[in-house]
C-alpha atoms as a PDB file:
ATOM      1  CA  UNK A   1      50.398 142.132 157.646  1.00  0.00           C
ATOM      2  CA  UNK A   2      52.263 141.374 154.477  1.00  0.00           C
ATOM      3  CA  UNK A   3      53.056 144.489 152.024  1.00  0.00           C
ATOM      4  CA  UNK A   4      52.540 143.920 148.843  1.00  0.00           C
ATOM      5  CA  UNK A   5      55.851 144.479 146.690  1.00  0.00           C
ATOM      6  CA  UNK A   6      55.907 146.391 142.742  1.00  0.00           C
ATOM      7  CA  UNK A   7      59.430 146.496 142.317  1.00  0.00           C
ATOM      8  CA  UNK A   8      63.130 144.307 142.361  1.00  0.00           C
ATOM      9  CA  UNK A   9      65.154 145.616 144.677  1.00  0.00           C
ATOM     10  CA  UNK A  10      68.423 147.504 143.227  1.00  0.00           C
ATOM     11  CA  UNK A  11      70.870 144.628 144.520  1.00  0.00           C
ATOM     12  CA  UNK A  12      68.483 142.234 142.642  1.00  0.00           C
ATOM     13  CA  UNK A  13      68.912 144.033 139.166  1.00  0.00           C
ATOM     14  CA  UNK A  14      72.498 144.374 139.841  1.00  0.00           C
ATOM     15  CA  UNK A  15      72.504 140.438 139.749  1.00  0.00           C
ATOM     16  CA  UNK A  16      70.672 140.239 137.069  1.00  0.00           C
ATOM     17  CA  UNK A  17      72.859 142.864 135.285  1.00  0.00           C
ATOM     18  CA  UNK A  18      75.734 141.218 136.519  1.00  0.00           C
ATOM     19  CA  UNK A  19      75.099 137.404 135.553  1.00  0.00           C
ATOM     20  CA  UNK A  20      73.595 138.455 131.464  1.00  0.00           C
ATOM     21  CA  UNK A  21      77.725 139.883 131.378  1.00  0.00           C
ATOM     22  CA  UNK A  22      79.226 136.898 133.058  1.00  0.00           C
ATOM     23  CA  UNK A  23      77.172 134.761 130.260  1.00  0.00           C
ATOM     24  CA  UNK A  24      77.591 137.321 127.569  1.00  0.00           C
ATOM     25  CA  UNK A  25      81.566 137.393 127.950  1.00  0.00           C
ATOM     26  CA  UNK A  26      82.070 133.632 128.091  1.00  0.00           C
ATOM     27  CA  UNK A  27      79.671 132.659 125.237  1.00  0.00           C
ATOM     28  CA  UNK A  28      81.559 135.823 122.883  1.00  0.00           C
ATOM     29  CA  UNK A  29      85.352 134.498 124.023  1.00  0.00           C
ATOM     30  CA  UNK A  30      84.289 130.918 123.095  1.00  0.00           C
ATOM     31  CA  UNK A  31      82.441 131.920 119.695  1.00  0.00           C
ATOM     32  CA  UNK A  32      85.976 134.556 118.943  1.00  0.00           C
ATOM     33  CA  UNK A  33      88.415 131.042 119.680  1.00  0.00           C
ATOM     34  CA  UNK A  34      86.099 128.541 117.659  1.00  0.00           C
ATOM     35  CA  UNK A  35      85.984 131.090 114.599  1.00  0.00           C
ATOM     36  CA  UNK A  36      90.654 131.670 114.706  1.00  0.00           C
ATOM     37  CA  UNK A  37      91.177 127.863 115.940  1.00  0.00           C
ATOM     38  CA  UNK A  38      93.185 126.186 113.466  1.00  0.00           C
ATOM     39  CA  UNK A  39      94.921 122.941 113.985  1.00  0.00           C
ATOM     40  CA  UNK A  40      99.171 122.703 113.992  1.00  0.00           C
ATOM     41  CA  UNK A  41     100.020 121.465 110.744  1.00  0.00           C
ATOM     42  CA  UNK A  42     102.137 118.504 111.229  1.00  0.00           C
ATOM     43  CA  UNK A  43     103.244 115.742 108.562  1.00  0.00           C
ATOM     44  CA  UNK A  44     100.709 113.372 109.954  1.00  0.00           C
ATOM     45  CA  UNK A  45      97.656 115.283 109.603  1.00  0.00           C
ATOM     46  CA  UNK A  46      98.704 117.251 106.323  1.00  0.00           C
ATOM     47  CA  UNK A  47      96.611 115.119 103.942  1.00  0.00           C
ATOM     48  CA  UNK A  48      93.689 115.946 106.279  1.00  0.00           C
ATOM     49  CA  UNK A  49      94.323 119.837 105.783  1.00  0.00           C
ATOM     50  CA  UNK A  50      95.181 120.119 101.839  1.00  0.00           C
ATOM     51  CA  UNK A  51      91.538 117.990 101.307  1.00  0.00           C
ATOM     52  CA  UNK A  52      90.088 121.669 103.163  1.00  0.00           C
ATOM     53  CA  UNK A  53      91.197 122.870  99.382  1.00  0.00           C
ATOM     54  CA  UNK A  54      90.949 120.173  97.418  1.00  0.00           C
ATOM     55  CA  UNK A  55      87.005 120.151  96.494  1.00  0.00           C
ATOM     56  CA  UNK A  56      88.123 119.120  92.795  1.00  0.00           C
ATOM     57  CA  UNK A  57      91.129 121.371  92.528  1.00  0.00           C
ATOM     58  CA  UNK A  58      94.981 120.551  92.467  1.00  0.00           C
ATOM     59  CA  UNK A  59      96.273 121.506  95.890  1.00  0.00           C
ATOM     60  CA  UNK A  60      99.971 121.589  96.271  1.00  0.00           C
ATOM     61  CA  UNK A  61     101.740 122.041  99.836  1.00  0.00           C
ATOM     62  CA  UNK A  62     105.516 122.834  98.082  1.00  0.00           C
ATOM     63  CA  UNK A  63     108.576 123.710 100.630  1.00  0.00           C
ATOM     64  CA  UNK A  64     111.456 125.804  99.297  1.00  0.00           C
ATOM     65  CA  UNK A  65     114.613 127.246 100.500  1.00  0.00           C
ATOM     66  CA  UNK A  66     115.716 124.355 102.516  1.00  0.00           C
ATOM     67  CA  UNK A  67     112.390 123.934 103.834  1.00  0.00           C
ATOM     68  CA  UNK A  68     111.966 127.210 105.573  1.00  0.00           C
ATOM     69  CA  UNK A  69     109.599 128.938 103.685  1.00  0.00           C
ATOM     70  CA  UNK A  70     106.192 126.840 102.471  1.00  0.00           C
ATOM     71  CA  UNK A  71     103.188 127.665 100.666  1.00  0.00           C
ATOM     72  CA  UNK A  72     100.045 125.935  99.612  1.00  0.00           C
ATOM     73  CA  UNK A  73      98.777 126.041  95.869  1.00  0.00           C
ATOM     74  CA  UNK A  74      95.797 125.686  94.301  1.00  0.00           C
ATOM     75  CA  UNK A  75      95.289 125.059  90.561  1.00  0.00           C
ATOM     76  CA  UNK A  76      98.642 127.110  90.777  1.00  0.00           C
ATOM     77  CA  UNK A  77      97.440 130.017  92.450  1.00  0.00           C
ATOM     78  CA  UNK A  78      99.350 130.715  96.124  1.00  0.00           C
ATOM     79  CA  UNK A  79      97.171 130.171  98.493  1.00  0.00           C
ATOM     80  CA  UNK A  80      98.383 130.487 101.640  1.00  0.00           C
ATOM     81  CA  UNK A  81     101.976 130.867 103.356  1.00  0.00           C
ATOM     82  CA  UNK A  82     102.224 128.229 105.723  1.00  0.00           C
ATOM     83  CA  UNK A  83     104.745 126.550 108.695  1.00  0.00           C
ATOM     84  CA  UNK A  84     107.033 123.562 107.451  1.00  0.00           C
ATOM     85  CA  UNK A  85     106.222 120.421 108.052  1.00  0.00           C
ATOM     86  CA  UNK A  86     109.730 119.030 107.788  1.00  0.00           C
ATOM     87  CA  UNK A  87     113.348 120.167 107.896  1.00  0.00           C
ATOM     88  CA  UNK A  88     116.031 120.098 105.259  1.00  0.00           C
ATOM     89  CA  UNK A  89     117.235 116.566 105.626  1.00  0.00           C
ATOM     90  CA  UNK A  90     114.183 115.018 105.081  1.00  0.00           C
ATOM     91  CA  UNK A  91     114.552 112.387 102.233  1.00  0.00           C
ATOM     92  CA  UNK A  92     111.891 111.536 100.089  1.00  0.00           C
ATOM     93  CA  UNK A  93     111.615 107.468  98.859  1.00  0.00           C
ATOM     94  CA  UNK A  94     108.840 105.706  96.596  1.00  0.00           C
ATOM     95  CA  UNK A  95     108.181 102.048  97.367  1.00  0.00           C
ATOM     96  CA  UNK A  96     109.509  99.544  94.942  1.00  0.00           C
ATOM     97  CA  UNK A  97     108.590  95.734  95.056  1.00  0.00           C
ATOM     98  CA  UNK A  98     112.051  95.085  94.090  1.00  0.00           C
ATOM     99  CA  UNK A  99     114.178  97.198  95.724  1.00  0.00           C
ATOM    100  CA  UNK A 100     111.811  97.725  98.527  1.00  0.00           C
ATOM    101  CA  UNK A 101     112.475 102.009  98.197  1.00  0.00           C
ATOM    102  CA  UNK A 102     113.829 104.670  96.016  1.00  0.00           C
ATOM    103  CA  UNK A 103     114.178 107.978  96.554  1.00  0.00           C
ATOM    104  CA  UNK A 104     112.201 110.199  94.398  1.00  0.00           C
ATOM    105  CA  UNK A 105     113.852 113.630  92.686  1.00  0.00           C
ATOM    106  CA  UNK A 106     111.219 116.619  92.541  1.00  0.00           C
ATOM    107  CA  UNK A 107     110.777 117.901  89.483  1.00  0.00           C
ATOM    108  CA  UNK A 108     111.201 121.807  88.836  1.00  0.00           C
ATOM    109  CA  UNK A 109     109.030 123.984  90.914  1.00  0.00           C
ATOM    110  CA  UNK A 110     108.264 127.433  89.086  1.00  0.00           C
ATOM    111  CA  UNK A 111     107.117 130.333  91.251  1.00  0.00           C
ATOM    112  CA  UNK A 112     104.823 133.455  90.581  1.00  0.00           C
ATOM    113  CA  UNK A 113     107.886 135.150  88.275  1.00  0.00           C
ATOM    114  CA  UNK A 114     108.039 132.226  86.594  1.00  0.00           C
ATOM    115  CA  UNK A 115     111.319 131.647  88.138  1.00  0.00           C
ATOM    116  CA  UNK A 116     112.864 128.132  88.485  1.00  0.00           C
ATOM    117  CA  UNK A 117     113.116 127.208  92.488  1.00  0.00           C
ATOM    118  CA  UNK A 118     114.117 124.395  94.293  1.00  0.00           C
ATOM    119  CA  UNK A 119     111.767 122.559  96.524  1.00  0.00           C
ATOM    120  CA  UNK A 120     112.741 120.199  99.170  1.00  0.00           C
ATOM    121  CA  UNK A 121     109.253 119.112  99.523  1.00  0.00           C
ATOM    122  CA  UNK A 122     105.951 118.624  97.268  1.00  0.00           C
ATOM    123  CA  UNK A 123     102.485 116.816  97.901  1.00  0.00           C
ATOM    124  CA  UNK A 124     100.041 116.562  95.558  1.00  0.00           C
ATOM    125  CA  UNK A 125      96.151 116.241  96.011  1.00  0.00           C
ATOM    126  CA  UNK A 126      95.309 116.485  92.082  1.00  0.00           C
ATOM    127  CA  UNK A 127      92.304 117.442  90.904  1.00  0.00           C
ATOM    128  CA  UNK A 128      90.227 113.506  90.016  1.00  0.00           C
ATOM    129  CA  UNK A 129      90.926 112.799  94.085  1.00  0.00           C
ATOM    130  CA  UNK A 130      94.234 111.182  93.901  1.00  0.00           C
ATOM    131  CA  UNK A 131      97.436 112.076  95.608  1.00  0.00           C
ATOM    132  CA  UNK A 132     101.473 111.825  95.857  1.00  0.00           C
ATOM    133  CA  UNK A 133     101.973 108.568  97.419  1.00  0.00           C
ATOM    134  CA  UNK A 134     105.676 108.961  99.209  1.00  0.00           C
ATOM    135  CA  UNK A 135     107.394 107.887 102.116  1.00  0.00           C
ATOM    136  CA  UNK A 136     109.225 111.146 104.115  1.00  0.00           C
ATOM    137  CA  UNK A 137     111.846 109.916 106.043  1.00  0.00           C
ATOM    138  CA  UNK A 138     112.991 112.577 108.939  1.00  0.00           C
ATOM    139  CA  UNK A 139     116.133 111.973 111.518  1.00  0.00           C
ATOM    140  CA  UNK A 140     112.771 110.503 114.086  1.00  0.00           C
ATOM    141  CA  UNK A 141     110.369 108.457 111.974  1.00  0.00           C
ATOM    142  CA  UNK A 142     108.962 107.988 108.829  1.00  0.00           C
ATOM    143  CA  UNK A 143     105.759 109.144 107.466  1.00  0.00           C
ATOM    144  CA  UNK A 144     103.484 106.855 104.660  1.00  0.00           C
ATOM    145  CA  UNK A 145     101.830 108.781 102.221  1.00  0.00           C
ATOM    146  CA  UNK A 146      99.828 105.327 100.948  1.00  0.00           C
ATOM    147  CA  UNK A 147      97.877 107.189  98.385  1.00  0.00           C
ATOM    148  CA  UNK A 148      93.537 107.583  97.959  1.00  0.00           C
ATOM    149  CA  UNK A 149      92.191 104.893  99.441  1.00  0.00           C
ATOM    150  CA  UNK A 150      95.014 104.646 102.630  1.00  0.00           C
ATOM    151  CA  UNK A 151      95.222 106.701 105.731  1.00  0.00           C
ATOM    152  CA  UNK A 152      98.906 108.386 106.681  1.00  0.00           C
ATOM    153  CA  UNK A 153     101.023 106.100 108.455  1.00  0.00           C
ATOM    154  CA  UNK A 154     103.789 106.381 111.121  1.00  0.00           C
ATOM    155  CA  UNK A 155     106.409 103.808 111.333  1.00  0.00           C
ATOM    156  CA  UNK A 156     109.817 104.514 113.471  1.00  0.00           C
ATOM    157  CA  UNK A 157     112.117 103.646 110.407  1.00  0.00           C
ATOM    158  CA  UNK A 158     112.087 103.107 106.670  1.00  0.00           C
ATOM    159  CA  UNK A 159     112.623  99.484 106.895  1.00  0.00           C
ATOM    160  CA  UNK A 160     109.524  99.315 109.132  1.00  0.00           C
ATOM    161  CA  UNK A 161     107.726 100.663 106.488  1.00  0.00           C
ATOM    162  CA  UNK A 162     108.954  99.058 103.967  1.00  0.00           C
ATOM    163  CA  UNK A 163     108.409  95.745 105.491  1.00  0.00           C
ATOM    164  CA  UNK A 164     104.449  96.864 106.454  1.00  0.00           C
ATOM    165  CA  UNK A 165     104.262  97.198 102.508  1.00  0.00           C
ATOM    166  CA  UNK A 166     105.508  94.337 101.401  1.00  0.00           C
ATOM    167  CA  UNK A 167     102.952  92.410 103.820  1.00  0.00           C
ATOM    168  CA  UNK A 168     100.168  94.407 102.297  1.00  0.00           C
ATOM    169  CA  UNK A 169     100.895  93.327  98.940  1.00  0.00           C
ATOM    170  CA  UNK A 170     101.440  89.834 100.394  1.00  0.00           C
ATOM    171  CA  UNK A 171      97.900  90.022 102.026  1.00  0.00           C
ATOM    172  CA  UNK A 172      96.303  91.681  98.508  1.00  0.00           C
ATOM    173  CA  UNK A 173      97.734  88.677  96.438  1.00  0.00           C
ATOM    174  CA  UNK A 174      96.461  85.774  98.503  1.00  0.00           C
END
């Protein structure tokens, strides 16, 4: 004859006890690394991050002392300290139809103090949507800031890049 049973056995709870931690643990470590998870800032995706600020502001990502220390801006407030993106030789160029590039001078770049510094880097998301549109040329590629309506491109030189330019204009004019 069968006995009837009332109660879970102590090595039953202890499962029970044991599996509710295993779940609670992994759901709490994945919930703590999706809320800290923030992407490497790199030159290729740092349109994508300075539009996280933009939301009809001026955002300004502006490298100083030979591109070691960089900050991010907003309607010329600091934001945020943040890595570099590029070294000290980069070289900034602006495509020309006629010359095919020029390299663009930054203008004056005035901290907190109101103190003039030099900046070996600036992009711009202003404040009506539209943005610096640059080519940064490193030692290993070069990177197309095409402007609004254009998606950051990588090309392996600057006469790569110039030449994908001129064929878009080529293609907008036939």
């Amino acid at each position: 004859m069968r006995t009837r049973r009332n109660a879970f056995t102590l090595i039953e709870l202890m499962l029970v006890v044991l599996i509710i931690g295993l779940v609670y643990s992994l759901a709490l470590g994945s919930i703590k690394r999706a809320g800290t998870s923030e992407v490497t800032l790199r030159l290729e995706n740092l349109e994508a991050q300075m539009l996280k600020y933009s939301n009809n502001n001026h955002v300004e990502y502006i490298c100083i002392d030979r591109c070691e220390k960089c900050y991010v801006y907003v309607d010329g407030k600091e934001v945020k300290s943040v890595d570099s993106v590029v070294t000290s030789n980069v070289r900034l160029h602006r495509f020309d139809v006629i010359y095919g590039s020029r390299e663009i001078e930054l203008r004056a770049f005035f901290n907190a103090d109101d103190q003039e510094e030099r900046a070996c880097f600036r992009y711009e998301i202003f404040a009506d949507g539209s943005r610096t549109e640059m080519m940064v040329e490193t030692p290993k590629k070069v990177v197309d800031f095409a402007g609004t309506f254009h998606t950051t491109t990588s090309y392996v030189n600057l006469s790569e890049a110039i030449s994908a330019k001129r064929e878009a204009l080529q293609s907008v004019h036939k």
